[in-house]
Protein backbone atom coordinates (compact mmCIF):
# COMPACT_ATOMS: atom_id res chain seq x y z
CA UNK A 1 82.61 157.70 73.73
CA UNK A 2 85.37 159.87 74.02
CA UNK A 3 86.71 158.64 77.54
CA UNK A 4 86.60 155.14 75.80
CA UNK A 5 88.93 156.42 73.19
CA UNK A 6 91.39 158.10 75.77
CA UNK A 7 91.45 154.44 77.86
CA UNK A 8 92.32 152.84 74.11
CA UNK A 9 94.92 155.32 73.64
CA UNK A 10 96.59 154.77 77.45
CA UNK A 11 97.00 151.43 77.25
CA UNK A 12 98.32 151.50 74.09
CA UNK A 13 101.09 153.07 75.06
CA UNK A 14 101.10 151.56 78.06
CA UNK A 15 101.61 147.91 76.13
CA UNK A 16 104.37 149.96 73.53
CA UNK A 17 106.46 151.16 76.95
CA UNK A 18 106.12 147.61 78.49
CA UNK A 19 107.23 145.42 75.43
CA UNK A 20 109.85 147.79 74.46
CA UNK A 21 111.36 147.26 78.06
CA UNK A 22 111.14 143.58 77.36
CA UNK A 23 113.11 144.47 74.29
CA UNK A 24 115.64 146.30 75.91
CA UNK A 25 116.68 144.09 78.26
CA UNK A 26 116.58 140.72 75.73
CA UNK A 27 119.20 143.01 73.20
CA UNK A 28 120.96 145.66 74.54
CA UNK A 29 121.46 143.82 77.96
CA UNK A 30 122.39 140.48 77.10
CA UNK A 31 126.17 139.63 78.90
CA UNK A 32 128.41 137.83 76.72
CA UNK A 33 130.37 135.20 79.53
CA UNK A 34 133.83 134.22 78.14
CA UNK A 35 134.82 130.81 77.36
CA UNK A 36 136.74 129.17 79.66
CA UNK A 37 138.48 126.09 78.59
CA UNK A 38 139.78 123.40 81.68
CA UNK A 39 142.79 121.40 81.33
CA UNK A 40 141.42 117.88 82.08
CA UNK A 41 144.00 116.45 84.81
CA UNK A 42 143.81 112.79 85.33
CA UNK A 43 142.99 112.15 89.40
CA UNK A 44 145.04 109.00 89.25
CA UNK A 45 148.17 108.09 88.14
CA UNK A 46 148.76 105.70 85.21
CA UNK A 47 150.24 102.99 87.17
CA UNK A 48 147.18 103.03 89.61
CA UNK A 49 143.92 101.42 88.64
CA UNK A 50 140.81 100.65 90.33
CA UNK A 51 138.84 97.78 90.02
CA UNK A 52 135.34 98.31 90.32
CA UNK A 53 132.74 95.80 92.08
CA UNK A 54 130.07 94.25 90.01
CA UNK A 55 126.68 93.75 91.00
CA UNK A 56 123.23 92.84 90.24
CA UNK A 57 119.94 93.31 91.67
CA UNK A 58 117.57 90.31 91.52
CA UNK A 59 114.52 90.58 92.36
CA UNK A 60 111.97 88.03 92.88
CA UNK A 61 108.85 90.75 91.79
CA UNK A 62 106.61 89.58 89.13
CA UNK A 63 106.25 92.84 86.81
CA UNK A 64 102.61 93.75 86.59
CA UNK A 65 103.03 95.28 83.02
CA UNK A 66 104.95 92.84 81.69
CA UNK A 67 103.46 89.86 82.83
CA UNK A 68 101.82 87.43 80.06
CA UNK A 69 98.16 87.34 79.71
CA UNK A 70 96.62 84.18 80.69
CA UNK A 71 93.15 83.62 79.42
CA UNK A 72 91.25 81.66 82.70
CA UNK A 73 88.95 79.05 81.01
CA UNK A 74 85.45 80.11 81.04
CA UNK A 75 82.71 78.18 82.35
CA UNK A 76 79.69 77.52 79.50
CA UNK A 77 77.34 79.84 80.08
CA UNK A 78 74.18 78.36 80.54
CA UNK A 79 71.30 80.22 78.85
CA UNK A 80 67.93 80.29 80.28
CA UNK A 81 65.30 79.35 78.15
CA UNK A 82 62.31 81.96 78.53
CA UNK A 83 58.71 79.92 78.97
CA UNK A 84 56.54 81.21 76.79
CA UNK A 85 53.84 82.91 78.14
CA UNK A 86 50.24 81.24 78.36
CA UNK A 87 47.99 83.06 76.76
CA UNK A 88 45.48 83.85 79.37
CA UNK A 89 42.00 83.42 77.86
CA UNK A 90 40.15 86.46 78.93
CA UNK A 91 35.99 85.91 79.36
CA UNK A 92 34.46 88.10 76.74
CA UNK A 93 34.02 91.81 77.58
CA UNK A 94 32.31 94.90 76.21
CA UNK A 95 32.36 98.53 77.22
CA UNK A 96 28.83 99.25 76.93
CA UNK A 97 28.68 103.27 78.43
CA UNK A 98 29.43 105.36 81.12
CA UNK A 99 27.40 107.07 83.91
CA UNK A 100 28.58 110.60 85.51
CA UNK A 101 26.92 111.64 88.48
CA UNK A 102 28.79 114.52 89.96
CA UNK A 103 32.40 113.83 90.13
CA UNK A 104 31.56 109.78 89.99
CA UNK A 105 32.27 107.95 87.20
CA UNK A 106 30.63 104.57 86.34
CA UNK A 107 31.64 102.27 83.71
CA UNK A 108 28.78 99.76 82.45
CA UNK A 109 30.65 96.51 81.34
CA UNK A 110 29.68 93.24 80.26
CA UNK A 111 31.37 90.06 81.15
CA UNK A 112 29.54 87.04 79.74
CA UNK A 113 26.98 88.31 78.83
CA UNK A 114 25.74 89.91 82.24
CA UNK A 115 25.89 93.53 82.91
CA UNK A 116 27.91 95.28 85.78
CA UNK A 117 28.45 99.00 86.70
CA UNK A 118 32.51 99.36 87.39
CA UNK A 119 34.07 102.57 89.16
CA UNK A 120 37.82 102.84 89.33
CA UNK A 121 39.73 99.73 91.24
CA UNK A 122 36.40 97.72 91.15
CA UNK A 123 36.37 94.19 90.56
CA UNK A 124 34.05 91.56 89.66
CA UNK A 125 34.86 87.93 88.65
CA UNK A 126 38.77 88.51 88.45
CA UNK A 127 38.14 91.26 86.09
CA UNK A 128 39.52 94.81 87.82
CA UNK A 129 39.04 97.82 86.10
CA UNK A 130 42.39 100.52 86.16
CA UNK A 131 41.37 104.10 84.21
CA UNK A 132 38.42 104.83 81.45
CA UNK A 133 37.10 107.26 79.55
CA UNK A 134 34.49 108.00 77.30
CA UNK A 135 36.58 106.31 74.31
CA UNK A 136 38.51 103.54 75.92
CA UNK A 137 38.59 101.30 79.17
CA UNK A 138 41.68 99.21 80.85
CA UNK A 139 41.15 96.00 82.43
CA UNK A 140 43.31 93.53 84.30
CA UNK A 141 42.62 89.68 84.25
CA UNK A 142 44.85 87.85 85.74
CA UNK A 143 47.56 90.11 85.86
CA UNK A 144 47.61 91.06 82.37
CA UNK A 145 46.02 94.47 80.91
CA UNK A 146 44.01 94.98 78.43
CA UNK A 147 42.06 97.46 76.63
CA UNK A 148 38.46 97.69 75.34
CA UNK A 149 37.09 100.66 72.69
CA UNK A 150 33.32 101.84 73.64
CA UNK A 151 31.16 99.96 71.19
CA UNK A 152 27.61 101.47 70.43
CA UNK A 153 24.77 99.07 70.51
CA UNK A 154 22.23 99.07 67.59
């Protein structure tokens, strides 16, 4: 603690010695240079004149910055009209249950009324099953997903 206070103190003075130099030489130094006034002395006589040449530079450069803005006429944008997408009528399908045996999954499904075990990627009558679970299974038909909640049978 007390070598911190001895650094303070150094450069203190350190910064007080420096700035007072700086002082010094911006006051007490400062050289006052005498005015000296010149006598103006015409080169040429008054009898002697020079004519000077004209000119002009012309330049056939179109100014980049300065040019006018001209608006280029647009073609009509066509816009595309989006098709609507047909509904694709999926067959009727219910997640009945699921089987575990081991690390294999099996997914009993019905489409149309007929029963079919499903594992991951499988696919029966256009009908591909993605992921399940206990809760919830994804299908694709057609390329289009959709998803079925586990319904229990009474």
């Amino acid at each position: 603690m007390k070598q911190k206070k001895t650094n303070i103190y150094i450069l203190l003075v350190a910064v007080i010695v420096i700035w007072s130099a700086i002082g010094y030489k911006l006051f007490f130094l400062r050289q006052t240079h005498p005015v000296v006034e010149v006598a103006m002395n015409p080169m040429n006589p008054i009898g002697n004149t020079i004519d000077f040449e004209r000119f002009e530079i012309r330049t056939a450069y179109r100014d980049p910055f300065f040019a006018p803005i001209q608006n280029k006429p647009r073609l009509p944008h066509k816009k595309k009209r989006k098709m609507p997408k047909s509904e694709v009528l999926f067959p009727e399908i219910k997640y009945i249950g699921l089987l575990k045996s081991e690390d294999v999954f099996r997914f009993l499904i019905e489409i149309d009324r007929q029963q079919y075990f499903f594992g991951v990627q499988d696919t029966f009558k256009d009908v591909t099953l993605i992921k399940g679970s206990t809760k919830q299974i994804t299908v694709v038909y057609q390329s289009q997903k959709k998803t079925y909640d586990f319904k229990e049978r009474l």
